[in-house]
Every structure is written in C-alpha cells, then in structure tokens.
PDB file of N, CA and C in Angstrom:
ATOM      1  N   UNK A   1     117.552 106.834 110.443  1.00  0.00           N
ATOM      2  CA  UNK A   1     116.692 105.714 110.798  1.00  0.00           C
ATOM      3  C   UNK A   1     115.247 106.085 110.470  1.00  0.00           C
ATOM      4  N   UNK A   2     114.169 105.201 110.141  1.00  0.00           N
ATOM      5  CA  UNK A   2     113.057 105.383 109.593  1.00  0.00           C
ATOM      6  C   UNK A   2     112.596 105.725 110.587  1.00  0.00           C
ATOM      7  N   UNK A   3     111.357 106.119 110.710  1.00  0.00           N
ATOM      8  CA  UNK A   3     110.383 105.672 112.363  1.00  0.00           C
ATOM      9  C   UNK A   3     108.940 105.576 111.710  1.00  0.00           C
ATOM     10  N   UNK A   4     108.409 104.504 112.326  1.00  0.00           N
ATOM     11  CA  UNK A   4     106.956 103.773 111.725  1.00  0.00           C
ATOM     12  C   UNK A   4     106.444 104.066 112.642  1.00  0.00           C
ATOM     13  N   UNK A   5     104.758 104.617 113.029  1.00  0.00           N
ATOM     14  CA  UNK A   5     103.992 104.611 113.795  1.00  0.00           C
ATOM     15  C   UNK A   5     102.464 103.842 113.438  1.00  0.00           C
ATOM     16  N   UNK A   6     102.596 103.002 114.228  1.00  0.00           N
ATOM     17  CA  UNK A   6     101.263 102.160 114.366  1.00  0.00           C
ATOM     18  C   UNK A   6      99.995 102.900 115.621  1.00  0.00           C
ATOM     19  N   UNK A   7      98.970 102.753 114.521  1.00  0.00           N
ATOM     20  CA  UNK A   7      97.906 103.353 115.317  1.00  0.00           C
ATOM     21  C   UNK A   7      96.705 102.429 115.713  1.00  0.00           C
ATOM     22  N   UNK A   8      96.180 102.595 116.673  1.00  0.00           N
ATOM     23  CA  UNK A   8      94.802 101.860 116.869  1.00  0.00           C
ATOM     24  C   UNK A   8      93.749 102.467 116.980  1.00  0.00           C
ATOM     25  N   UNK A   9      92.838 102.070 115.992  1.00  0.00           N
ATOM     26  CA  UNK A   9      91.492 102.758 115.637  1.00  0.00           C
ATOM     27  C   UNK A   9      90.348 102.027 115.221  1.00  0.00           C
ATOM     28  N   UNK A  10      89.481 102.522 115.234  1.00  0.00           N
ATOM     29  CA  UNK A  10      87.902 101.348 114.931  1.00  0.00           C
ATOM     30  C   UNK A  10      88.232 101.111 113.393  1.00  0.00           C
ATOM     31  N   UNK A  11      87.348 100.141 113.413  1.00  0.00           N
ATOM     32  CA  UNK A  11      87.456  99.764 111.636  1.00  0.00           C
ATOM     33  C   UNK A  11      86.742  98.849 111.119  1.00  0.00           C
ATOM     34  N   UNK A  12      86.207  98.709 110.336  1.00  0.00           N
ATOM     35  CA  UNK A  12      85.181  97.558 110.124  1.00  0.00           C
ATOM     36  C   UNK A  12      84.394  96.867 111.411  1.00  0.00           C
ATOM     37  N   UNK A  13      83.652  97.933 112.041  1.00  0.00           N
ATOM     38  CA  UNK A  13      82.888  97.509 113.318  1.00  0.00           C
ATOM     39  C   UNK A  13      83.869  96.400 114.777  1.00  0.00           C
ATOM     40  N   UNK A  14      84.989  96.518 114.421  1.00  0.00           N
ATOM     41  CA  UNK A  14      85.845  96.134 115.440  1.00  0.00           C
ATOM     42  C   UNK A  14      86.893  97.512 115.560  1.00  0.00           C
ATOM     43  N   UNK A  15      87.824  97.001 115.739  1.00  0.00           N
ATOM     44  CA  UNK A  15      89.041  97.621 116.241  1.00  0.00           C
ATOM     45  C   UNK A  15      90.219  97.325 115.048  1.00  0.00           C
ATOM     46  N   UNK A  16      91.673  97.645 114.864  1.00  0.00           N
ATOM     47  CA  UNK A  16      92.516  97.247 113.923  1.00  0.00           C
ATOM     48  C   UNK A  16      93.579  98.367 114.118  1.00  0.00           C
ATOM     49  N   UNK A  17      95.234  98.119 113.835  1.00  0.00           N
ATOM     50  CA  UNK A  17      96.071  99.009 114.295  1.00  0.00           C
ATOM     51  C   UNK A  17      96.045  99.340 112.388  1.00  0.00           C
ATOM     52  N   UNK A  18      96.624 100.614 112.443  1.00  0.00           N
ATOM     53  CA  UNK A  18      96.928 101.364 110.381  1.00  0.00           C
ATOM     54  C   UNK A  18      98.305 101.789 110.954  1.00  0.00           C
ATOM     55  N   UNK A  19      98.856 101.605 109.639  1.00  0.00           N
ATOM     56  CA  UNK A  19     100.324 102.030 109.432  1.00  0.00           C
ATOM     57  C   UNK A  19     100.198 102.568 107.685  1.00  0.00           C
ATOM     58  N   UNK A  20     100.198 104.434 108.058  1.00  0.00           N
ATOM     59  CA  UNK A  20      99.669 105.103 107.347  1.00  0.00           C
ATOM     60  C   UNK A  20      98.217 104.953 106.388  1.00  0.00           C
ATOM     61  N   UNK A  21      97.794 104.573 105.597  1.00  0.00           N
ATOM     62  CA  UNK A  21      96.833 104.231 105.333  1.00  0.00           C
ATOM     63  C   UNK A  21      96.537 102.599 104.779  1.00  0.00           C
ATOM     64  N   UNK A  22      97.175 102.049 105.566  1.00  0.00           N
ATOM     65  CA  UNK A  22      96.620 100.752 105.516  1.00  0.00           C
ATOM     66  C   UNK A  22      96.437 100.042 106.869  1.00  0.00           C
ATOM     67  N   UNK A  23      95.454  99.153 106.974  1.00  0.00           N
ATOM     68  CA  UNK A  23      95.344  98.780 108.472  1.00  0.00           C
ATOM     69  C   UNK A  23      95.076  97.303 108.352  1.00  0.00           C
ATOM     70  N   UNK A  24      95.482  96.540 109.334  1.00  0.00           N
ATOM     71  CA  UNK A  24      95.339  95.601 109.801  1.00  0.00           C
ATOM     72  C   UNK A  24      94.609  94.642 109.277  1.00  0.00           C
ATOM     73  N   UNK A  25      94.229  93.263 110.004  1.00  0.00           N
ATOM     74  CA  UNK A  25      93.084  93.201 109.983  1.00  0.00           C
ATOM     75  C   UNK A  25      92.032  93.088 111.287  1.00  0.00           C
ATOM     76  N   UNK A  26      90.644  93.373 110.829  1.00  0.00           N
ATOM     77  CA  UNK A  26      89.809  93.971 111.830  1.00  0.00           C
ATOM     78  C   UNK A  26      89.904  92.917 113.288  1.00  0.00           C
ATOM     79  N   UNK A  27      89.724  93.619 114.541  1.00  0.00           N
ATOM     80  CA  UNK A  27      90.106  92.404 115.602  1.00  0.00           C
ATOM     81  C   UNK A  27      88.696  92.955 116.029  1.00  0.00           C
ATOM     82  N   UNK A  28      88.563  91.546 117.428  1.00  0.00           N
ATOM     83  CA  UNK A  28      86.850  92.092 117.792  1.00  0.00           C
ATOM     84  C   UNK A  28      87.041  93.251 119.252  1.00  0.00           C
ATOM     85  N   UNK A  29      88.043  93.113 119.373  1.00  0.00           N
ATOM     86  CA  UNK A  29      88.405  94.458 120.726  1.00  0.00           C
ATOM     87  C   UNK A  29      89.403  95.275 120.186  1.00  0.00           C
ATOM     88  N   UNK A  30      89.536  96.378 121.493  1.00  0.00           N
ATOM     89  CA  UNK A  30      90.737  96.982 121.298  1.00  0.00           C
ATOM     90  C   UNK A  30      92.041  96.568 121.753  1.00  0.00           C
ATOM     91  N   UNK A  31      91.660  95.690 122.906  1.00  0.00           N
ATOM     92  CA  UNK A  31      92.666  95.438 123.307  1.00  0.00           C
ATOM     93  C   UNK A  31      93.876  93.959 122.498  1.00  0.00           C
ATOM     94  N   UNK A  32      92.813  93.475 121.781  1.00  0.00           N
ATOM     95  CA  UNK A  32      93.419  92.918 120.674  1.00  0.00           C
ATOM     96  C   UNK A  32      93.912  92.976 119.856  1.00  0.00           C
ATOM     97  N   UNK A  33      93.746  94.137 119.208  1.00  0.00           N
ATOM     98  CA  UNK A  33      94.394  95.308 118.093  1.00  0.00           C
ATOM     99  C   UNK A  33      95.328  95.749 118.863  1.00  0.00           C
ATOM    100  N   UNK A  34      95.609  95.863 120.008  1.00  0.00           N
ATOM    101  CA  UNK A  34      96.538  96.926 120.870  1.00  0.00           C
ATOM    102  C   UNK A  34      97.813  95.641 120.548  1.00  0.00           C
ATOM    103  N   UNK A  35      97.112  94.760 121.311  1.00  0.00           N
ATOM    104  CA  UNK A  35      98.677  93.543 121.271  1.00  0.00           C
ATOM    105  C   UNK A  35      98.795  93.035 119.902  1.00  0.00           C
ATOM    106  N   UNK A  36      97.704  93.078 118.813  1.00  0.00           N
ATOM    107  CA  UNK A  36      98.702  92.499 117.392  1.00  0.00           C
ATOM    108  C   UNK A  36     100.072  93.613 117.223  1.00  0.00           C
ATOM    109  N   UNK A  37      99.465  95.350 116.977  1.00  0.00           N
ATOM    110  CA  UNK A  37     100.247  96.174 117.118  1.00  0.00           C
ATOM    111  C   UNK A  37     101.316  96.463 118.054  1.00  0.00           C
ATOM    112  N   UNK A  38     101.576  95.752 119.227  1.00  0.00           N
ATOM    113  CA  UNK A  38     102.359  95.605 119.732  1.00  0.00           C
ATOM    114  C   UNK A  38     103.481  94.453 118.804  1.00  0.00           C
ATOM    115  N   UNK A  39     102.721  93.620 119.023  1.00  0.00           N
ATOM    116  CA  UNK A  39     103.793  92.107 118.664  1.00  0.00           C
ATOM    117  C   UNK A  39     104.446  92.504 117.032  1.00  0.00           C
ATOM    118  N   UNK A  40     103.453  93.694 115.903  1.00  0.00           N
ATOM    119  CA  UNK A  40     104.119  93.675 115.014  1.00  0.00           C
ATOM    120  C   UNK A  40     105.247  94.968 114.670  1.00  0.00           C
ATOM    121  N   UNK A  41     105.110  95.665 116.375  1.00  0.00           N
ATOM    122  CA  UNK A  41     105.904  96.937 116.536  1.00  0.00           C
ATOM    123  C   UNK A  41     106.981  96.008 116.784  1.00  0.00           C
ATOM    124  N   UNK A  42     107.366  95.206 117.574  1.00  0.00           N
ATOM    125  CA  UNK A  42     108.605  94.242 118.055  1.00  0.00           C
ATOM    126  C   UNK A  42     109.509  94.075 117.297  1.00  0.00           C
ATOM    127  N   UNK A  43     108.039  92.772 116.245  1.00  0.00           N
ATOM    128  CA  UNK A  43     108.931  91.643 114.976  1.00  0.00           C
ATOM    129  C   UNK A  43     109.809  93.218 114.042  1.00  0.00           C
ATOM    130  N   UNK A  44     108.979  94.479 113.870  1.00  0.00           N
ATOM    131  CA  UNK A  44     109.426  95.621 113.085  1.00  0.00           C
ATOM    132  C   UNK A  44     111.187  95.350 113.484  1.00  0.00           C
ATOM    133  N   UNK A  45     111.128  95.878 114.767  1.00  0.00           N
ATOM    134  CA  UNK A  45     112.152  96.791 116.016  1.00  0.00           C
ATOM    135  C   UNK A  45     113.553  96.283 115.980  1.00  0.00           C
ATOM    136  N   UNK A  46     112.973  94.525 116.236  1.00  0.00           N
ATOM    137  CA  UNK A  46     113.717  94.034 116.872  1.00  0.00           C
ATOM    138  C   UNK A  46     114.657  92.400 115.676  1.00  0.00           C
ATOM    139  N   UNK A  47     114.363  92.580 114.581  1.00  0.00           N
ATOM    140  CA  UNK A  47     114.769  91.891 114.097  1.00  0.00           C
ATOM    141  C   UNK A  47     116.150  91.388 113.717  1.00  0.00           C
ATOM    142  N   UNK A  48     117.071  92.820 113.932  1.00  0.00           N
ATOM    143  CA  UNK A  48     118.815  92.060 113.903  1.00  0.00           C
ATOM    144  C   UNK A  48     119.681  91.511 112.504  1.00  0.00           C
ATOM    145  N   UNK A  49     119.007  90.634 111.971  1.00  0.00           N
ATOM    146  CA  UNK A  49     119.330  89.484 110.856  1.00  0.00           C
ATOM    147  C   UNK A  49     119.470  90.223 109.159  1.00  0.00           C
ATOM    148  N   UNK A  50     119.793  90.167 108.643  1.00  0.00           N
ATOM    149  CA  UNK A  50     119.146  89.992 106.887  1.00  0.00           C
ATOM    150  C   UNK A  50     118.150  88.658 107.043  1.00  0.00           C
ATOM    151  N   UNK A  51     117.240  89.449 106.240  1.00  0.00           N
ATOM    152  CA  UNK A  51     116.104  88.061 106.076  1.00  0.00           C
ATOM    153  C   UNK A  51     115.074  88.667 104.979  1.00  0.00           C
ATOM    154  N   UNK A  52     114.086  88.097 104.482  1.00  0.00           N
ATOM    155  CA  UNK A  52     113.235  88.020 103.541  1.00  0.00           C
ATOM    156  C   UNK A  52     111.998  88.779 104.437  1.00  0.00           C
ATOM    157  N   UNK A  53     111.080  89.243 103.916  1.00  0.00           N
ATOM    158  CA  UNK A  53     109.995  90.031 104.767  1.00  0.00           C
ATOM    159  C   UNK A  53     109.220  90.000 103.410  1.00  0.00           C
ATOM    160  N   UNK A  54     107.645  90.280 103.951  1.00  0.00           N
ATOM    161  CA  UNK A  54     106.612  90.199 103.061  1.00  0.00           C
ATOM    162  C   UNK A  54     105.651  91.460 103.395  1.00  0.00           C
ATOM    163  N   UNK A  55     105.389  91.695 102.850  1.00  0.00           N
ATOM    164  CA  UNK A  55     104.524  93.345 103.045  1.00  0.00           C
ATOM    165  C   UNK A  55     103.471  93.193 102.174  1.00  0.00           C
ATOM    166  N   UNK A  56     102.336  94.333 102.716  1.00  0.00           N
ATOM    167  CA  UNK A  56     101.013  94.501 101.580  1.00  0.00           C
ATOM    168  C   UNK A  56     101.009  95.913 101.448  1.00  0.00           C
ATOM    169  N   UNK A  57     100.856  96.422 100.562  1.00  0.00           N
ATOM    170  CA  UNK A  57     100.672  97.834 100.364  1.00  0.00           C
ATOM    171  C   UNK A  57      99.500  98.329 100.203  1.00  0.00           C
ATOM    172  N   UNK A  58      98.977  99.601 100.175  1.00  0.00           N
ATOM    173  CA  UNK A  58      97.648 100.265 100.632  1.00  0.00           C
ATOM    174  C   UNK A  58      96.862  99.747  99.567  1.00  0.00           C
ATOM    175  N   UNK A  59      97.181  99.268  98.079  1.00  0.00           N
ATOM    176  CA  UNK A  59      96.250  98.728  97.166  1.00  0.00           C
ATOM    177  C   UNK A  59      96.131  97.335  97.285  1.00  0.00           C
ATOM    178  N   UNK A  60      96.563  96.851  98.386  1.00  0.00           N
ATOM    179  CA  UNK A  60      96.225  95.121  98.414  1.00  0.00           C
ATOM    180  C   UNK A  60      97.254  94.264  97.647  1.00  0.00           C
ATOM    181  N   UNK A  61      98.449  94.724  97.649  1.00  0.00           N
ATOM    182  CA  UNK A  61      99.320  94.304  96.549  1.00  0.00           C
ATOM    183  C   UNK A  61     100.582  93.720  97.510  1.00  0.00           C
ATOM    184  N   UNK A  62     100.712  92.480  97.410  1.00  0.00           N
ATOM    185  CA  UNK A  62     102.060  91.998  98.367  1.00  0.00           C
ATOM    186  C   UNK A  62     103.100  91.846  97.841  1.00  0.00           C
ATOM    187  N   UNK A  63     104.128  92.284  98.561  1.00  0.00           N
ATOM    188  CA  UNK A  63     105.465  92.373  97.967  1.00  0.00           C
ATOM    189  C   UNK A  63     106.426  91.705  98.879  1.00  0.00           C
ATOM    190  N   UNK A  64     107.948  91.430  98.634  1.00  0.00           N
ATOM    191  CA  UNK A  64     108.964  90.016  98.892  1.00  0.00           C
ATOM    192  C   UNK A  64     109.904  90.935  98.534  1.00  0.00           C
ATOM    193  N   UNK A  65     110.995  91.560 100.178  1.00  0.00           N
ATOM    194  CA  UNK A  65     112.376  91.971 100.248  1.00  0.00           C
ATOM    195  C   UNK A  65     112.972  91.520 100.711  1.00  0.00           C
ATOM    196  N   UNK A  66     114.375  91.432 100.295  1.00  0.00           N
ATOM    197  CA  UNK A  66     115.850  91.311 101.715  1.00  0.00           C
ATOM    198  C   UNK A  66     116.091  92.413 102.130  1.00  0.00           C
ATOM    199  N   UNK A  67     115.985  92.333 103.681  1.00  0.00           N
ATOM    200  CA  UNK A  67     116.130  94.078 103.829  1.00  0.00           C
ATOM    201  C   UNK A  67     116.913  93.059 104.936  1.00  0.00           C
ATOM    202  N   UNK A  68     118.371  94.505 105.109  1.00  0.00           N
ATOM    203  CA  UNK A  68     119.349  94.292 106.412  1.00  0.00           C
ATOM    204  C   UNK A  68     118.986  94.552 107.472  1.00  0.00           C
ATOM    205  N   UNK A  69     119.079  93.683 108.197  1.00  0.00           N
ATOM    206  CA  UNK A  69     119.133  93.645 109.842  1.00  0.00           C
ATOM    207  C   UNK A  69     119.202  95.375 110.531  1.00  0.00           C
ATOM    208  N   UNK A  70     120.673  95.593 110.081  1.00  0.00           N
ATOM    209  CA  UNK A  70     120.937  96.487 110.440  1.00  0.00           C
ATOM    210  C   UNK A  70     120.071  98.075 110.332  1.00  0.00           C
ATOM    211  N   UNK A  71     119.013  98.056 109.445  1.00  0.00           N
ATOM    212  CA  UNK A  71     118.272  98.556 109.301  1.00  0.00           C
ATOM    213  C   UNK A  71     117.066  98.701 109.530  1.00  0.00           C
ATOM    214  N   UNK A  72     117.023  98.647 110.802  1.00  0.00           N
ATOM    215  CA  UNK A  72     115.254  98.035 111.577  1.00  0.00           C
ATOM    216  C   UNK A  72     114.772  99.776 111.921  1.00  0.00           C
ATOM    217  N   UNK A  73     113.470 100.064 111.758  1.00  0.00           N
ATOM    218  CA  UNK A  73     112.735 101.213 111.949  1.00  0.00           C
ATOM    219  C   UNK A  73     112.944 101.436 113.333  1.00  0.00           C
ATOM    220  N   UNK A  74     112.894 102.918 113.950  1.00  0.00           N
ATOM    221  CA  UNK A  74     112.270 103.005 114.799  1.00  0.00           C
ATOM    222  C   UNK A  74     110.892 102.694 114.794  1.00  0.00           C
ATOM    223  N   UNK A  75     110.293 102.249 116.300  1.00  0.00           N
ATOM    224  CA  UNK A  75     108.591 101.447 116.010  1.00  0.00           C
ATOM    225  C   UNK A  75     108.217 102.224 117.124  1.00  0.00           C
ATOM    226  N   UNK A  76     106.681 102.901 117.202  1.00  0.00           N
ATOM    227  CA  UNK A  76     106.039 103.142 118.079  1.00  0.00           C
ATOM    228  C   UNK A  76     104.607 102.445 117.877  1.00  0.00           C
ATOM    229  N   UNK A  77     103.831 102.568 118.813  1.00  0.00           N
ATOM    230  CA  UNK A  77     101.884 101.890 118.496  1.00  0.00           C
ATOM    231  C   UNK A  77     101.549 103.431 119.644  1.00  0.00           C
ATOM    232  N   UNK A  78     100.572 103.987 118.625  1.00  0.00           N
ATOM    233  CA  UNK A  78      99.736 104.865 119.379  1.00  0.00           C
ATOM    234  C   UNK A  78      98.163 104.482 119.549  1.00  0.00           C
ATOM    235  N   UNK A  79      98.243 104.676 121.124  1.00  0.00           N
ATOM    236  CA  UNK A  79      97.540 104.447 121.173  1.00  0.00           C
ATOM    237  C   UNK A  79      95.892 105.292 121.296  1.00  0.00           C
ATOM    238  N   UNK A  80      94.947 105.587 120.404  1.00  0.00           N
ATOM    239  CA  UNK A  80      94.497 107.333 120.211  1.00  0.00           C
ATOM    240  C   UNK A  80      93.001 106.721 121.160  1.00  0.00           C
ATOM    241  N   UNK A  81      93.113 106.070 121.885  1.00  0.00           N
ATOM    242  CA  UNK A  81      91.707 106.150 122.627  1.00  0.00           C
ATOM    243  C   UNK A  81      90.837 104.475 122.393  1.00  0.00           C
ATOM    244  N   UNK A  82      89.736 104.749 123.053  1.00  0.00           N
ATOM    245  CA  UNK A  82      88.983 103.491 123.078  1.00  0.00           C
ATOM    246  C   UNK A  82      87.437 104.084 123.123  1.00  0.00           C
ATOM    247  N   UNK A  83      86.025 103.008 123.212  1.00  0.00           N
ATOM    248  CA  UNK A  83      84.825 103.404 123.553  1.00  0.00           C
ATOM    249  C   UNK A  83      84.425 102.521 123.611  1.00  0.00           C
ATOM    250  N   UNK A  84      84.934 102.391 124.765  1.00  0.00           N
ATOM    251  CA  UNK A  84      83.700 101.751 125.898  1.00  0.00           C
ATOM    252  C   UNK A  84      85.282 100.343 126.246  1.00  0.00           C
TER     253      UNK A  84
END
C-alpha cells in the first residue's frame, strides 16, 4: 500500500498543505489549510470505487487516471506547527 503524507506549512504569506513538493493552494489561516488537508486526506483514503481522478504535478501539469478503488493510499496530514 502507498502512504501519502500531507503537510501544513506557510506559503505564499498564508498557510497551504504540500504533498512532497507540491502544495496546495495558499489559504489565509492555518486552520484552513489544516481542514482542506484533512478533507483531501479522506477523498485520498476513503474512496472504494474505480473512478477517474485528476492530479497536478510539481511542474503545473494536470493529468486524467482510472485508478482502482481497491487501491486507495494510506493518508496522513502532518501537522508541523503554527505562528501565532
């Protein structure tokens, strides 16, 4: 089984979760970044089905799979701190 870790970290003067070197997009808290990265640790986790999925890769480049159900990542969101 894979295992994906989502992180939350500053980024463009907000906040934003990265999954390896690509991140998000910028939110104005942390705690907003905390729950996109939550909700997209879930949709990861918990999907079940064959279905179509859309991804961006670290050069800005989007891509279109069928990936099996049966094959859902392990998902974590770390969470490495806050300020303020």
């Amino acid at each position: 089984m894979t295992h994906i870790r989502y992180e939350i970290v500053e980024h463009d003067g907000g906040w934003a979760y990265k999954l390896g070197d690509v991140f998000s997009e910028t939110h104005p808290t942390h705690d907003g970044a905390l729950a996109a990265a939550r909700a997209a640790a879930t949709r990861q986790a918990g999907f079940g089905d064959t279905r179509p999925i859309a991804y961006q890769d670290r050069n800005g480049k989007w891509h279109e799979e069928t990936v099996n159900g049966s094959d859902a990542p392990d998902v974590e969101v770390e969470d490495t701190g806050r300020s303020g």
